[in-house]
C-alpha atoms as a PDB file:
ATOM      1  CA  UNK A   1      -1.443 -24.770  17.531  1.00  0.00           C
ATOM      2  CA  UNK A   2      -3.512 -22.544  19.841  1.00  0.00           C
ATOM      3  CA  UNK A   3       0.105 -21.575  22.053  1.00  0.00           C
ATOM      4  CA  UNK A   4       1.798 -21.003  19.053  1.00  0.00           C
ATOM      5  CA  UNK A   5      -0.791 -18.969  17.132  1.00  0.00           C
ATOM      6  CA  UNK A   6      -0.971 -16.637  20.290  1.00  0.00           C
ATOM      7  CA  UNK A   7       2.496 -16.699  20.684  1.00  0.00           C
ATOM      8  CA  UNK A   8       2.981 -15.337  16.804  1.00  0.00           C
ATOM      9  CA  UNK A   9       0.461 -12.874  17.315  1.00  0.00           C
ATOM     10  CA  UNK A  10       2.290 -11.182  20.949  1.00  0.00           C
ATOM     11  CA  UNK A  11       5.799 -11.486  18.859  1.00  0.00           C
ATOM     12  CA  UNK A  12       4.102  -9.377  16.069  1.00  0.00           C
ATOM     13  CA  UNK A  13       2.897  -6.649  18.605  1.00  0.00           C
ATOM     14  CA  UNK A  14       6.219  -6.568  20.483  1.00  0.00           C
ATOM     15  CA  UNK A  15       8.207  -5.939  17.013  1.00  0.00           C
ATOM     16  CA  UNK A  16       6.154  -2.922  16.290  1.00  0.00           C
ATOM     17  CA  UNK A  17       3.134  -4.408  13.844  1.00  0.00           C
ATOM     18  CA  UNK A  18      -0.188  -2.560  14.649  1.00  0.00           C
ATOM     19  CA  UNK A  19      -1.831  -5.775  14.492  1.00  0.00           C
ATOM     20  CA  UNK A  20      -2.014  -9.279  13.165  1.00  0.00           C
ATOM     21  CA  UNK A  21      -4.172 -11.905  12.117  1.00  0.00           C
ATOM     22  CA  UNK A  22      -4.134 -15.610   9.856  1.00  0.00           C
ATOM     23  CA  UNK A  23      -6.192 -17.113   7.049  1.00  0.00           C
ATOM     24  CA  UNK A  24      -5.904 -20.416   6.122  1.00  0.00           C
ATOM     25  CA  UNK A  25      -4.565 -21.186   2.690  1.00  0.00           C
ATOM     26  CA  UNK A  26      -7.449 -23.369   1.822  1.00  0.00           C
ATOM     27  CA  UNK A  27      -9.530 -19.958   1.897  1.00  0.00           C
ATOM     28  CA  UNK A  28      -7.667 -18.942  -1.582  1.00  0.00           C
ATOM     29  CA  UNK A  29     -10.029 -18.197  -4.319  1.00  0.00           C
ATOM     30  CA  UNK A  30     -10.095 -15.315  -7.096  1.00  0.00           C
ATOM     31  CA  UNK A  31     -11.952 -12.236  -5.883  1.00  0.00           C
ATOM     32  CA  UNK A  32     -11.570  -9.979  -8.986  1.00  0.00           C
ATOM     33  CA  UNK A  33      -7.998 -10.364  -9.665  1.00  0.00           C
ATOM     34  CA  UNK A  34      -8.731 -12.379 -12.906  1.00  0.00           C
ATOM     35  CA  UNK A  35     -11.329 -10.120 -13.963  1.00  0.00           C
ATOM     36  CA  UNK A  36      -8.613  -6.855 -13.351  1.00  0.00           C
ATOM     37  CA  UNK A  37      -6.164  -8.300 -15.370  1.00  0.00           C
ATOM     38  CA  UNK A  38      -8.569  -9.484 -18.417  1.00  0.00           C
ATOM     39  CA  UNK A  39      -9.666  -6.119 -18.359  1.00  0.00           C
ATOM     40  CA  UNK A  40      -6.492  -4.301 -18.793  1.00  0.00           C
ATOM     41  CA  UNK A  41      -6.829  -2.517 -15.378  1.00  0.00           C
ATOM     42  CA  UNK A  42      -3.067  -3.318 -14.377  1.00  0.00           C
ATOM     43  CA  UNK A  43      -1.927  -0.920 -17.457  1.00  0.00           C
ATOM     44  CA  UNK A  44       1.601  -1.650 -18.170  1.00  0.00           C
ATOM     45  CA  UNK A  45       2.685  -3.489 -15.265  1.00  0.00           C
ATOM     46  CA  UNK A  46       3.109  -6.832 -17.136  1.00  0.00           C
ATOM     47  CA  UNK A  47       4.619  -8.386 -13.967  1.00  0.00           C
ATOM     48  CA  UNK A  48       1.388  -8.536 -12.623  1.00  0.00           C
ATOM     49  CA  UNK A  49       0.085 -10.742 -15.435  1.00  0.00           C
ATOM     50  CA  UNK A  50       3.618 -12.628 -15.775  1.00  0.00           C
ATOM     51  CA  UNK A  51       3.382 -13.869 -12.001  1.00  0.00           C
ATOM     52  CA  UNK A  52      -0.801 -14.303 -12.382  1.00  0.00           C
ATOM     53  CA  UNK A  53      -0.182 -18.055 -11.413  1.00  0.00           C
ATOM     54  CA  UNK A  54       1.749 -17.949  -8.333  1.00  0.00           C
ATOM     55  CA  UNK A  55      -0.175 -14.926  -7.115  1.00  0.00           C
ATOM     56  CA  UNK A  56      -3.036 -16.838  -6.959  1.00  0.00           C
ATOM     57  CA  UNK A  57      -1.946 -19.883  -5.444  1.00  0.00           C
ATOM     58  CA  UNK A  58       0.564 -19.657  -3.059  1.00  0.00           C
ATOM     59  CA  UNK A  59       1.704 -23.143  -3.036  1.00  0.00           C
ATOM     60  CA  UNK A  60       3.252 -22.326  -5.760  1.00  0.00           C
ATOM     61  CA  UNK A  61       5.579 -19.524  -3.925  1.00  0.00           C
ATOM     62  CA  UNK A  62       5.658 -21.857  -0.487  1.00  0.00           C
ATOM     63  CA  UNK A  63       5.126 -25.666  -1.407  1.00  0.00           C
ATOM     64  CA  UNK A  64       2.684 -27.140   1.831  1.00  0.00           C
ATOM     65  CA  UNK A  65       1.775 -23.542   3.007  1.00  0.00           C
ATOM     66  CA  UNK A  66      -0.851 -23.894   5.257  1.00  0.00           C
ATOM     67  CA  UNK A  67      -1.231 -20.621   6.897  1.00  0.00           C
ATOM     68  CA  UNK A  68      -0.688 -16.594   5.735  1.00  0.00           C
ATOM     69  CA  UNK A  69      -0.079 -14.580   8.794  1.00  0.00           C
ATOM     70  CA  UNK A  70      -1.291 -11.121   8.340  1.00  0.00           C
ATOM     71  CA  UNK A  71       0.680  -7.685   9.345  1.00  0.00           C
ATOM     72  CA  UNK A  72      -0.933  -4.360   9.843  1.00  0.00           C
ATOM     73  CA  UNK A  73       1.781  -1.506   9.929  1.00  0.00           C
ATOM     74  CA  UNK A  74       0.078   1.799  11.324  1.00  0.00           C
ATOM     75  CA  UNK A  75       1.466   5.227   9.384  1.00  0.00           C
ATOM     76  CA  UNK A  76      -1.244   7.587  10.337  1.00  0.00           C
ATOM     77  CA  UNK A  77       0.367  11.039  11.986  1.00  0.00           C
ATOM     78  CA  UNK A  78      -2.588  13.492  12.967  1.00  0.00           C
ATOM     79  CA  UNK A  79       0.225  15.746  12.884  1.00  0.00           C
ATOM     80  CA  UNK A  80       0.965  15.585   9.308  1.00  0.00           C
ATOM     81  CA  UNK A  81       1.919  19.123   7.696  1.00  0.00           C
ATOM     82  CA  UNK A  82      -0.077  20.674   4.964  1.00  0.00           C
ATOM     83  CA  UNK A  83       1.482  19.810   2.167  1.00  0.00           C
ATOM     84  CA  UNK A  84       1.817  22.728  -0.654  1.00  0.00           C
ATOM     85  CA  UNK A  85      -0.645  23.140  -3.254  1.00  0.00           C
ATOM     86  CA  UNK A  86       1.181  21.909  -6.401  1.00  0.00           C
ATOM     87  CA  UNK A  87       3.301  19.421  -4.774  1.00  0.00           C
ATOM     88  CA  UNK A  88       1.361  16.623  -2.945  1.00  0.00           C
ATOM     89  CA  UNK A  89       2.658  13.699  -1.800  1.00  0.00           C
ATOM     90  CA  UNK A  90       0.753  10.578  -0.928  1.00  0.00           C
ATOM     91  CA  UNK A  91       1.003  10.452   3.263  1.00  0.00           C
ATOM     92  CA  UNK A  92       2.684   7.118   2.838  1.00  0.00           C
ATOM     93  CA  UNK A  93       5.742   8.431   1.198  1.00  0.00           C
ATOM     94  CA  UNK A  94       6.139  11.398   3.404  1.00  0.00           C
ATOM     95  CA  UNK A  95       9.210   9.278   5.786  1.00  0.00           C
ATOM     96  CA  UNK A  96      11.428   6.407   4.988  1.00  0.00           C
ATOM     97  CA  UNK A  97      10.660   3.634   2.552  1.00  0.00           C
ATOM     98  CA  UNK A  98       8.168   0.770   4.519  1.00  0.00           C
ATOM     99  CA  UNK A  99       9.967  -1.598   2.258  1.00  0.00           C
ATOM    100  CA  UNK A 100      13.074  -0.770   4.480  1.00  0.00           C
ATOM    101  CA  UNK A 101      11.338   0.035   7.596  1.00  0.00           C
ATOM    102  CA  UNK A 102       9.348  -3.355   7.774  1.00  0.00           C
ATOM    103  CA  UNK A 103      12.053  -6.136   6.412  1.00  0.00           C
ATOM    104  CA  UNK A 104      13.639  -6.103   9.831  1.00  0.00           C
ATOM    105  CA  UNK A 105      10.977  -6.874  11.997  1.00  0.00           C
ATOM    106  CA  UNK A 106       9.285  -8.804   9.300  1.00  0.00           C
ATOM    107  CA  UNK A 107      12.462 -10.974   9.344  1.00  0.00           C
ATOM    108  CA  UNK A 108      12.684 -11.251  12.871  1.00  0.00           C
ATOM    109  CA  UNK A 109       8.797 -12.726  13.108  1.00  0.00           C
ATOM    110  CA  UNK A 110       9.750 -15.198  10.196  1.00  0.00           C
ATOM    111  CA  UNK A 111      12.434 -16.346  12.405  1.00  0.00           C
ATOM    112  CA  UNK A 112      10.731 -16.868  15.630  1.00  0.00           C
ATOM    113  CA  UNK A 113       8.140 -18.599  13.632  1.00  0.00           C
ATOM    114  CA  UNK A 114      11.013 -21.066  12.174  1.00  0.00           C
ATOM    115  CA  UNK A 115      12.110 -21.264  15.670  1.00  0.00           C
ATOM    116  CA  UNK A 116       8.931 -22.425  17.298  1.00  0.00           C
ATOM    117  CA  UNK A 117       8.531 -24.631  14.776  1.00  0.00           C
ATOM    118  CA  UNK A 118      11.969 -25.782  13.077  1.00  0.00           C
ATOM    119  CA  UNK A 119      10.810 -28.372  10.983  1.00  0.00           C
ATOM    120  CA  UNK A 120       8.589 -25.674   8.811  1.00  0.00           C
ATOM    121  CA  UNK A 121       9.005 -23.546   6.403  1.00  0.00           C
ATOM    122  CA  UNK A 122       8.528 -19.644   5.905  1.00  0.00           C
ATOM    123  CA  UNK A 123       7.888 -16.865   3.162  1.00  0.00           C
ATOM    124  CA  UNK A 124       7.952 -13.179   3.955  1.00  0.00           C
ATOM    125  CA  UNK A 125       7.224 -10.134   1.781  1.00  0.00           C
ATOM    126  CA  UNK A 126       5.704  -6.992   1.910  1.00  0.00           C
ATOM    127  CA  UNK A 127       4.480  -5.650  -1.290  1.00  0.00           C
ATOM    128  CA  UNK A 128       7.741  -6.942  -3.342  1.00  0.00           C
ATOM    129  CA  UNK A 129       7.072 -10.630  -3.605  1.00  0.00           C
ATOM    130  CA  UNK A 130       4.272 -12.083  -5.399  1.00  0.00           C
ATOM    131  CA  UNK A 131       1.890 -12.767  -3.009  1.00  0.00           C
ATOM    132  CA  UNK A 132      -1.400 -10.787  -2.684  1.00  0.00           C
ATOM    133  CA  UNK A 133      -1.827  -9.266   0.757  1.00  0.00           C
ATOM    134  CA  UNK A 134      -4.790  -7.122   0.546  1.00  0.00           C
ATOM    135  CA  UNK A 135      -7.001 -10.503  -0.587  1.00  0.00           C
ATOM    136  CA  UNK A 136      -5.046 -12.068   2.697  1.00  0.00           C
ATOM    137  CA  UNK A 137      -6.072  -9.322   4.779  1.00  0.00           C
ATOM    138  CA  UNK A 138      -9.718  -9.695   4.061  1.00  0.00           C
ATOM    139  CA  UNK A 139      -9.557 -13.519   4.204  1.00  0.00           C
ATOM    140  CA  UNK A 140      -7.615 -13.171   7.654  1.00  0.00           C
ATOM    141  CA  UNK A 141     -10.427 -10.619   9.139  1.00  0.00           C
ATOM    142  CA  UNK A 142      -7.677  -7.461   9.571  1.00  0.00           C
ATOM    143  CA  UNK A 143     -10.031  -5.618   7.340  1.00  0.00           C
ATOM    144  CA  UNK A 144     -12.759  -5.606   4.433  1.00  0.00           C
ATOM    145  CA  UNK A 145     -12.079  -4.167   0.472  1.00  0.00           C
ATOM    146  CA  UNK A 146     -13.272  -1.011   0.255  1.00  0.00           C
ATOM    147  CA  UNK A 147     -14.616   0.375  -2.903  1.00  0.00           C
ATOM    148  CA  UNK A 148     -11.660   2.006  -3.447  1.00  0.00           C
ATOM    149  CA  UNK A 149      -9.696  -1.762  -3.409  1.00  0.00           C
ATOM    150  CA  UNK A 150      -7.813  -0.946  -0.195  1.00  0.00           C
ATOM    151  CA  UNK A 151      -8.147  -2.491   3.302  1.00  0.00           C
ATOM    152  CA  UNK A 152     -10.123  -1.039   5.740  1.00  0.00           C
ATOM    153  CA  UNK A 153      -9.270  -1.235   8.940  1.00  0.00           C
ATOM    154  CA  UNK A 154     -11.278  -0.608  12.034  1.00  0.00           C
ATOM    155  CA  UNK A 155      -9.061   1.153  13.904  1.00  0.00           C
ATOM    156  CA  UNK A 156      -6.005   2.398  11.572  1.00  0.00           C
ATOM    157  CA  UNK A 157      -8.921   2.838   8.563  1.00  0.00           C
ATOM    158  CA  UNK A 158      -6.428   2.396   5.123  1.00  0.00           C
ATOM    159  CA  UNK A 159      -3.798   4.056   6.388  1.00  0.00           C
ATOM    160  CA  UNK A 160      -1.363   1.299   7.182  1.00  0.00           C
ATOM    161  CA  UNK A 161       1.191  -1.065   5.246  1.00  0.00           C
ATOM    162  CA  UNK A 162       1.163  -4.771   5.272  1.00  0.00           C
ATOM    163  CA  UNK A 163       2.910  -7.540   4.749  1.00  0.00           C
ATOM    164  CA  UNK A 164       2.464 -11.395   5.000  1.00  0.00           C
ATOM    165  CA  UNK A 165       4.445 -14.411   6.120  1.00  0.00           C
ATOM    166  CA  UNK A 166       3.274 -17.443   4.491  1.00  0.00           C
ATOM    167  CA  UNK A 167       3.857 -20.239   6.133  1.00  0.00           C
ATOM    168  CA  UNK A 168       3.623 -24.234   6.897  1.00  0.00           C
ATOM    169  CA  UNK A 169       2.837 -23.984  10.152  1.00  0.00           C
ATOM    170  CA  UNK A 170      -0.954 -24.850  10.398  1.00  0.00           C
ATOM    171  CA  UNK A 171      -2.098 -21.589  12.620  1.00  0.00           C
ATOM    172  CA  UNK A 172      -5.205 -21.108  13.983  1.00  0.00           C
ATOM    173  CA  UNK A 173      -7.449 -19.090  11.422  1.00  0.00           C
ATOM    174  CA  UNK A 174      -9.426 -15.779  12.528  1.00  0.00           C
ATOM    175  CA  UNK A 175     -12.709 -14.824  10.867  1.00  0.00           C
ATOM    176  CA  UNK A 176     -13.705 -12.393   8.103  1.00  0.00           C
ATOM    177  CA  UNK A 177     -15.067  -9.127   9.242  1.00  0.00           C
ATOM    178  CA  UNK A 178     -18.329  -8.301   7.789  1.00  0.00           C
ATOM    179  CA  UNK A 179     -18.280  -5.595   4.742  1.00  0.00           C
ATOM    180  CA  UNK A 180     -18.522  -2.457   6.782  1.00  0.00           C
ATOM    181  CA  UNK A 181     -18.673   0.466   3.368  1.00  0.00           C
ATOM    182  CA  UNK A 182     -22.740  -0.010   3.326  1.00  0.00           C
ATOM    183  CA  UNK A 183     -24.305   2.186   0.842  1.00  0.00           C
ATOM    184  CA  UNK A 184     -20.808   4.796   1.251  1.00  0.00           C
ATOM    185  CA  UNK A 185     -19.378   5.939  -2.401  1.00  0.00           C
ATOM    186  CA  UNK A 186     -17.548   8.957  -0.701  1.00  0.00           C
ATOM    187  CA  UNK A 187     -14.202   7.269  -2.447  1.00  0.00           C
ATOM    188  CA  UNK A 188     -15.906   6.875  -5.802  1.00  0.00           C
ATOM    189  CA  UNK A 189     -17.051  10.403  -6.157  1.00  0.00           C
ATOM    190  CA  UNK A 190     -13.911  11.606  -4.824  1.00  0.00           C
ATOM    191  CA  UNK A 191     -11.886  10.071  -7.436  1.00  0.00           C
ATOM    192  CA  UNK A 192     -11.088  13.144  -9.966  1.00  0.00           C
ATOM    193  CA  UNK A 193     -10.055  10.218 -12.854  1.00  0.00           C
ATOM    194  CA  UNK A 194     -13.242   8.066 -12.708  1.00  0.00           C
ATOM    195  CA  UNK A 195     -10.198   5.493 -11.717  1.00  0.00           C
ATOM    196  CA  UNK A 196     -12.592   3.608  -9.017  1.00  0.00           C
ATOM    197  CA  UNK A 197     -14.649   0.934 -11.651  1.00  0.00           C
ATOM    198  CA  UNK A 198     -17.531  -1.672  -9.951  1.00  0.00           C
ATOM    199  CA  UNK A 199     -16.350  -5.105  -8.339  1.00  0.00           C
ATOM    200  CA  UNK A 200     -14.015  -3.190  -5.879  1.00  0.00           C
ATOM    201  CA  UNK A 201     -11.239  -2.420  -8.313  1.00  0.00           C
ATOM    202  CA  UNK A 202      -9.215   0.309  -9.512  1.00  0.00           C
ATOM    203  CA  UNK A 203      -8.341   0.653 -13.652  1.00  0.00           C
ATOM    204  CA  UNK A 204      -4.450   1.472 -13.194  1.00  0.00           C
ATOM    205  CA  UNK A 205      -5.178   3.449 -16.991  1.00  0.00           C
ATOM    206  CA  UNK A 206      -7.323   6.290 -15.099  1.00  0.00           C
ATOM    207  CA  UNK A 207      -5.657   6.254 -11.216  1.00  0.00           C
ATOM    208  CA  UNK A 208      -3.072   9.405 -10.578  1.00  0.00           C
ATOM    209  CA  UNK A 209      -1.361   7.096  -8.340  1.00  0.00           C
ATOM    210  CA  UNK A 210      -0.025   4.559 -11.003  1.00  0.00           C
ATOM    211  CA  UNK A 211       0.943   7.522 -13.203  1.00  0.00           C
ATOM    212  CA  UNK A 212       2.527   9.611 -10.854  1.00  0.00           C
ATOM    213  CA  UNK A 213       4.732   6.726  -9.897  1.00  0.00           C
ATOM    214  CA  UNK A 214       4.345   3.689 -12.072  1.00  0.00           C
ATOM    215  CA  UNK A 215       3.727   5.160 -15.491  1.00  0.00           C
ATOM    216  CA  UNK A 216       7.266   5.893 -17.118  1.00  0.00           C
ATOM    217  CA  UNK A 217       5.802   7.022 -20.433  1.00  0.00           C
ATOM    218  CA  UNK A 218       3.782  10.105 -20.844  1.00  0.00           C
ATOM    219  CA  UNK A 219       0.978  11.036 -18.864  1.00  0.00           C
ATOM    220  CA  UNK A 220      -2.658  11.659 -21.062  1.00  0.00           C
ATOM    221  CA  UNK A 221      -3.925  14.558 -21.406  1.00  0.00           C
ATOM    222  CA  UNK A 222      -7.342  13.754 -19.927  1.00  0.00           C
ATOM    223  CA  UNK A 223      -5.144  12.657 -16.360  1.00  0.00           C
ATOM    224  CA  UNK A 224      -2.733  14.864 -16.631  1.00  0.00           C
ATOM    225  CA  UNK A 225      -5.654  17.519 -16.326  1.00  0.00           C
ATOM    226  CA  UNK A 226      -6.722  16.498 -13.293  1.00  0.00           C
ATOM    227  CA  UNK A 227      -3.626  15.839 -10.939  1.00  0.00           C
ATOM    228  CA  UNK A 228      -4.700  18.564  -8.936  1.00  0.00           C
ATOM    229  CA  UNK A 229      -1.625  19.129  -7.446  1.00  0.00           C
ATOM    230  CA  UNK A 230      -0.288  15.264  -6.667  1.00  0.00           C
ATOM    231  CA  UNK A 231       3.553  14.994  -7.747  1.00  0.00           C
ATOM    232  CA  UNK A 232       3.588  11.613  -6.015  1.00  0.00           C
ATOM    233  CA  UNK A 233       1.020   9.313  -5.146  1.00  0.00           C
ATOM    234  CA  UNK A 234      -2.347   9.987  -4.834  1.00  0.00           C
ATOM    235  CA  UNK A 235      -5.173   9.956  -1.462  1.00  0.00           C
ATOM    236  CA  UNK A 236      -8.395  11.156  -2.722  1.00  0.00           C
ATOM    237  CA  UNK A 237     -10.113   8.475  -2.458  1.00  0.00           C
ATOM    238  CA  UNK A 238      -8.774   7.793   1.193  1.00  0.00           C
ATOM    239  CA  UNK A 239      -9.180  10.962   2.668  1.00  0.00           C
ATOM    240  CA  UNK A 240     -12.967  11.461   1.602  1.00  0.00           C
ATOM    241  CA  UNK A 241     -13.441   7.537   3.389  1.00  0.00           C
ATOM    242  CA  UNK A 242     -15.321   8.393   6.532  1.00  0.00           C
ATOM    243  CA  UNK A 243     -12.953   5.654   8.298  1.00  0.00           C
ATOM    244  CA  UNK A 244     -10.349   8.213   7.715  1.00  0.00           C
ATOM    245  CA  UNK A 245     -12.007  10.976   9.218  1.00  0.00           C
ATOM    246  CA  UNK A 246     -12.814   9.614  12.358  1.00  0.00           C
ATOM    247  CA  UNK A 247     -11.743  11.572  15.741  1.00  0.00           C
ATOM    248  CA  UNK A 248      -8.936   9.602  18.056  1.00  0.00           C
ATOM    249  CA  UNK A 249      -7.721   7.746  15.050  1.00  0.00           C
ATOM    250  CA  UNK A 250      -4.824   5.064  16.227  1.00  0.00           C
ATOM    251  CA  UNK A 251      -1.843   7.439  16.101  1.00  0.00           C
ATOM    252  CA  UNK A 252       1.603   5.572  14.761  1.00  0.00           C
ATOM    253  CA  UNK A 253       4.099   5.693  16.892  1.00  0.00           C
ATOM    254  CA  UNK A 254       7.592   7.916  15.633  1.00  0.00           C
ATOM    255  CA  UNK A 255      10.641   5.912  15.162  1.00  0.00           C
ATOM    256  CA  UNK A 256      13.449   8.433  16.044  1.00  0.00           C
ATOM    257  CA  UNK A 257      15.318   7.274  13.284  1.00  0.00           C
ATOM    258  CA  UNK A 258      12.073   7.910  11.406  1.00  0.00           C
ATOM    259  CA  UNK A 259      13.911  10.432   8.423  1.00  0.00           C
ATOM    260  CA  UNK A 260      11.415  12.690   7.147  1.00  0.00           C
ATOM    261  CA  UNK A 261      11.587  15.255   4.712  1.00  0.00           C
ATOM    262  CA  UNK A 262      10.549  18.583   3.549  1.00  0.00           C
ATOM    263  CA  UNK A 263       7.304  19.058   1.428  1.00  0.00           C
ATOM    264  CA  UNK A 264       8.391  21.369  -1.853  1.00  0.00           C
ATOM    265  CA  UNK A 265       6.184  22.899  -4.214  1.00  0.00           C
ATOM    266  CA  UNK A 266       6.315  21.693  -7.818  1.00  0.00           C
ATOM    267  CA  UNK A 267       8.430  24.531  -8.720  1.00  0.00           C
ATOM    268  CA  UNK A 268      11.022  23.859  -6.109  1.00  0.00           C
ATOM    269  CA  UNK A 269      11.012  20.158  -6.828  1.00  0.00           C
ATOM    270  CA  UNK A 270      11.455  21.255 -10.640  1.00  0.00           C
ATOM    271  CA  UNK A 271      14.370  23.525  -9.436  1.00  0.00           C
ATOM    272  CA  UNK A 272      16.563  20.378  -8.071  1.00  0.00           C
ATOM    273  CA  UNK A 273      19.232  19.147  -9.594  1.00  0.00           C
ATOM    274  CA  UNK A 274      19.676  15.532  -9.816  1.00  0.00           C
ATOM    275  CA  UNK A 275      22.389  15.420  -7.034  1.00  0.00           C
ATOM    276  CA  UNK A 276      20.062  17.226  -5.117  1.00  0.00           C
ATOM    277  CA  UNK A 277      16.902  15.077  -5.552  1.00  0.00           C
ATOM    278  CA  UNK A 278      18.929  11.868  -5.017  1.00  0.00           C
ATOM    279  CA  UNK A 279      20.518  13.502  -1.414  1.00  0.00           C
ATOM    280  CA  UNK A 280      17.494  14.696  -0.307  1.00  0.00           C
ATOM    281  CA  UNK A 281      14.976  11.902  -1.314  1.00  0.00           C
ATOM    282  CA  UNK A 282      17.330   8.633  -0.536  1.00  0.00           C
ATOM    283  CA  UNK A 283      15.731   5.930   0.990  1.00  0.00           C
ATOM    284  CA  UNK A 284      11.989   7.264   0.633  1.00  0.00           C
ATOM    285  CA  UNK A 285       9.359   5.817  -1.989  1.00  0.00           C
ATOM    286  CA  UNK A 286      10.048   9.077  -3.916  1.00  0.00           C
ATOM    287  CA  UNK A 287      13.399   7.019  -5.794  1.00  0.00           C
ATOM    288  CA  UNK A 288      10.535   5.026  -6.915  1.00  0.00           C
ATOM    289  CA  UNK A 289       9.859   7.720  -9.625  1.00  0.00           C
ATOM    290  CA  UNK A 290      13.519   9.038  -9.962  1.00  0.00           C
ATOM    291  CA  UNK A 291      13.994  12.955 -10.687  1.00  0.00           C
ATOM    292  CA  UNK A 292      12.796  12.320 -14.392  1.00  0.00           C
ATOM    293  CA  UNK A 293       9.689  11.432 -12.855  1.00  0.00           C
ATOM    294  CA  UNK A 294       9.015  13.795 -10.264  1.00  0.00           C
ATOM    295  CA  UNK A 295      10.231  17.014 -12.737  1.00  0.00           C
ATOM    296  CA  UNK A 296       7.509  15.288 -15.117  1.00  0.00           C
ATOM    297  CA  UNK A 297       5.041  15.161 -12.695  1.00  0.00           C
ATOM    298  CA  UNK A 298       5.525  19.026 -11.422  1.00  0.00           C
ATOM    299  CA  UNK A 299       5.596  19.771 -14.978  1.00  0.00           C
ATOM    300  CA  UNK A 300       2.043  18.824 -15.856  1.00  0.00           C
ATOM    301  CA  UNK A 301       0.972  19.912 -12.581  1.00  0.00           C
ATOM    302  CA  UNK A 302       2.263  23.916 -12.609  1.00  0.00           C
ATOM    303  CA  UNK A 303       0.626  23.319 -16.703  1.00  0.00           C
ATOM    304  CA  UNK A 304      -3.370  22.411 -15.153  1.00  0.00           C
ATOM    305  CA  UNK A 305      -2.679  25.115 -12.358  1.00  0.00           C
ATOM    306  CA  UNK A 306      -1.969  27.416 -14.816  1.00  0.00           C
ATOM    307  CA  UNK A 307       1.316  28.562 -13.838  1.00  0.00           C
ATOM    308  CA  UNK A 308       4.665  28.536 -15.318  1.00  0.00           C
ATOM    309  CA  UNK A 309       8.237  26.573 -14.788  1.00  0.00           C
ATOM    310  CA  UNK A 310      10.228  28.654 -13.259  1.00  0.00           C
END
């Protein structure tokens, strides 16, 4: 499976993935994912816990999967605009939906794999099926967990998407790469919430991320607190990651039907209407809170920073 395994990996390039690599199924084991759950670290997200099973054994998604091929898709703009003060947005969200952006070519690499190999069977997803890619990625050597729980890659450092085919083909496996953090806790210290707990995970309960975007209750007080300006999303602990901050960072490159959008302070965002949010947000990860949401969000952040709604 040598031709084939190359073959999967040039198709992947030529449809726009950053990179891509393959783990072997029979690698599967629990990493911390157990322990995250018994601890209560996934908060209310029950789905996480309802689909605990097939999560961690993808024959149970993909009867006779053999392989997981691995996709690295690159976001990181040098370019990016400040963002205001008391509206942040995490970079990710800052364009289109990657749910949207990556199902094509995602599809289209499924395909070629079913056409190479007809007789075999394929499952594609990218963070909306129950399959967990970040433990693929490290088992398929695109990156190592980072304290922080997120993917480090050498090149992109976490600032990419990914998304997994599994698959019966029987690819050729790459190797792990080495834990590459050291003795670095720039992302723990950087965490305002104390979110960042030991074993590599993150407690959902504490992380500004999950609330600003998950959470559809109230936020407490002790978070709340310290948003520190994040109406969506959260990158703390990614920007203080030295792999971040290195100079001639793999720039993305812009779709032109890339739609971004404007960056608005917490007191404009509280000032649109819910026409208005819905016209100007469609189609980015923002919809993923909904204009209760955000106007929450701004809320408690123009409370911490002292200021008033307008």
């Amino acid at each position: 499976m040598d031709t084939l395994t190359t073959s999967v990996k040039k198709k992947a390039l030529e449809l726009g993935f950053a990179d891509c690599r393959i783990a072997s199924a029979d690698v599967e084991a629990d990493d911390g994912f157990d322990r995250w759950l018994a601890q209560g670290y996934h908060a209310d997200m029950d789905w996480m816990a309802r689909t605990r099973d097939v999560r961690q054994q993808a024959a149970l998604k993909l009867p006779g999967v053999r392989s997981v091929v691995v996709l690295a898709w690159n976001y990181y703009h040098p370019d990016t605009p400040p963002l205001p003060e008391t509206g942040k947005i995490a970079r990710y969200a800052r364009r289109r939906d990657y749910h949207r952006s990556l199902l094509k070519p995602l599809k289209h690499l499924a395909s070629y794999i079913r056409e190479c190999a007809p007789d075999e069977a394929c499952y594609a997803s990218t963070d909306s099926g129950p399959v967990r890619e970040r433990a693929w990625a490290a088992r398929a050597g695109l990156g190592w967990i980072g304290r922080h729980g997120l993917v480090i890659h050498p090149r992109f450092g976490t600032w990419f998407h990914l998304a997994t085919i599994l698959t019966t083909v029987p690819l050729v496996p790459d190797e792990p790469i080495p834990d590459r953090c050291g003795n670095c806790t720039a992302c723990v210290h950087a965490c305002p919430t104390n979110a960042i707990v030991t074993g590599r995970l993150v407690d959902s309960r504490r992380c500004i991320a999950y609330h600003t975007i998950e959470n559809k209750g109230p936020i407490p007080d002790e978070i709340a607190d310290r948003l520190g300006g994040w109406v969506f999303g959260c990158d703390r602990c990614q920007e203080a990651c030295p792999w971040n901050k290195r100079t001639g960072m793999a720039a993305a490159e812009m779709d032109e039907r890339e739609r971004t959008f404007p960056s608005l302070t917490a007191k404009a965002l509280l000032a649109l209407s819910e026409e208005e949010f819905n016209r100007l947000y469609a189609g980015t990860p923002l919809m993923r809170a909904r204009h209760a949401g955000l106007c929450r969000n701004a809320t408690l952040v123009l409370r911490s920073a002292g200021d008033q709604r307008p």
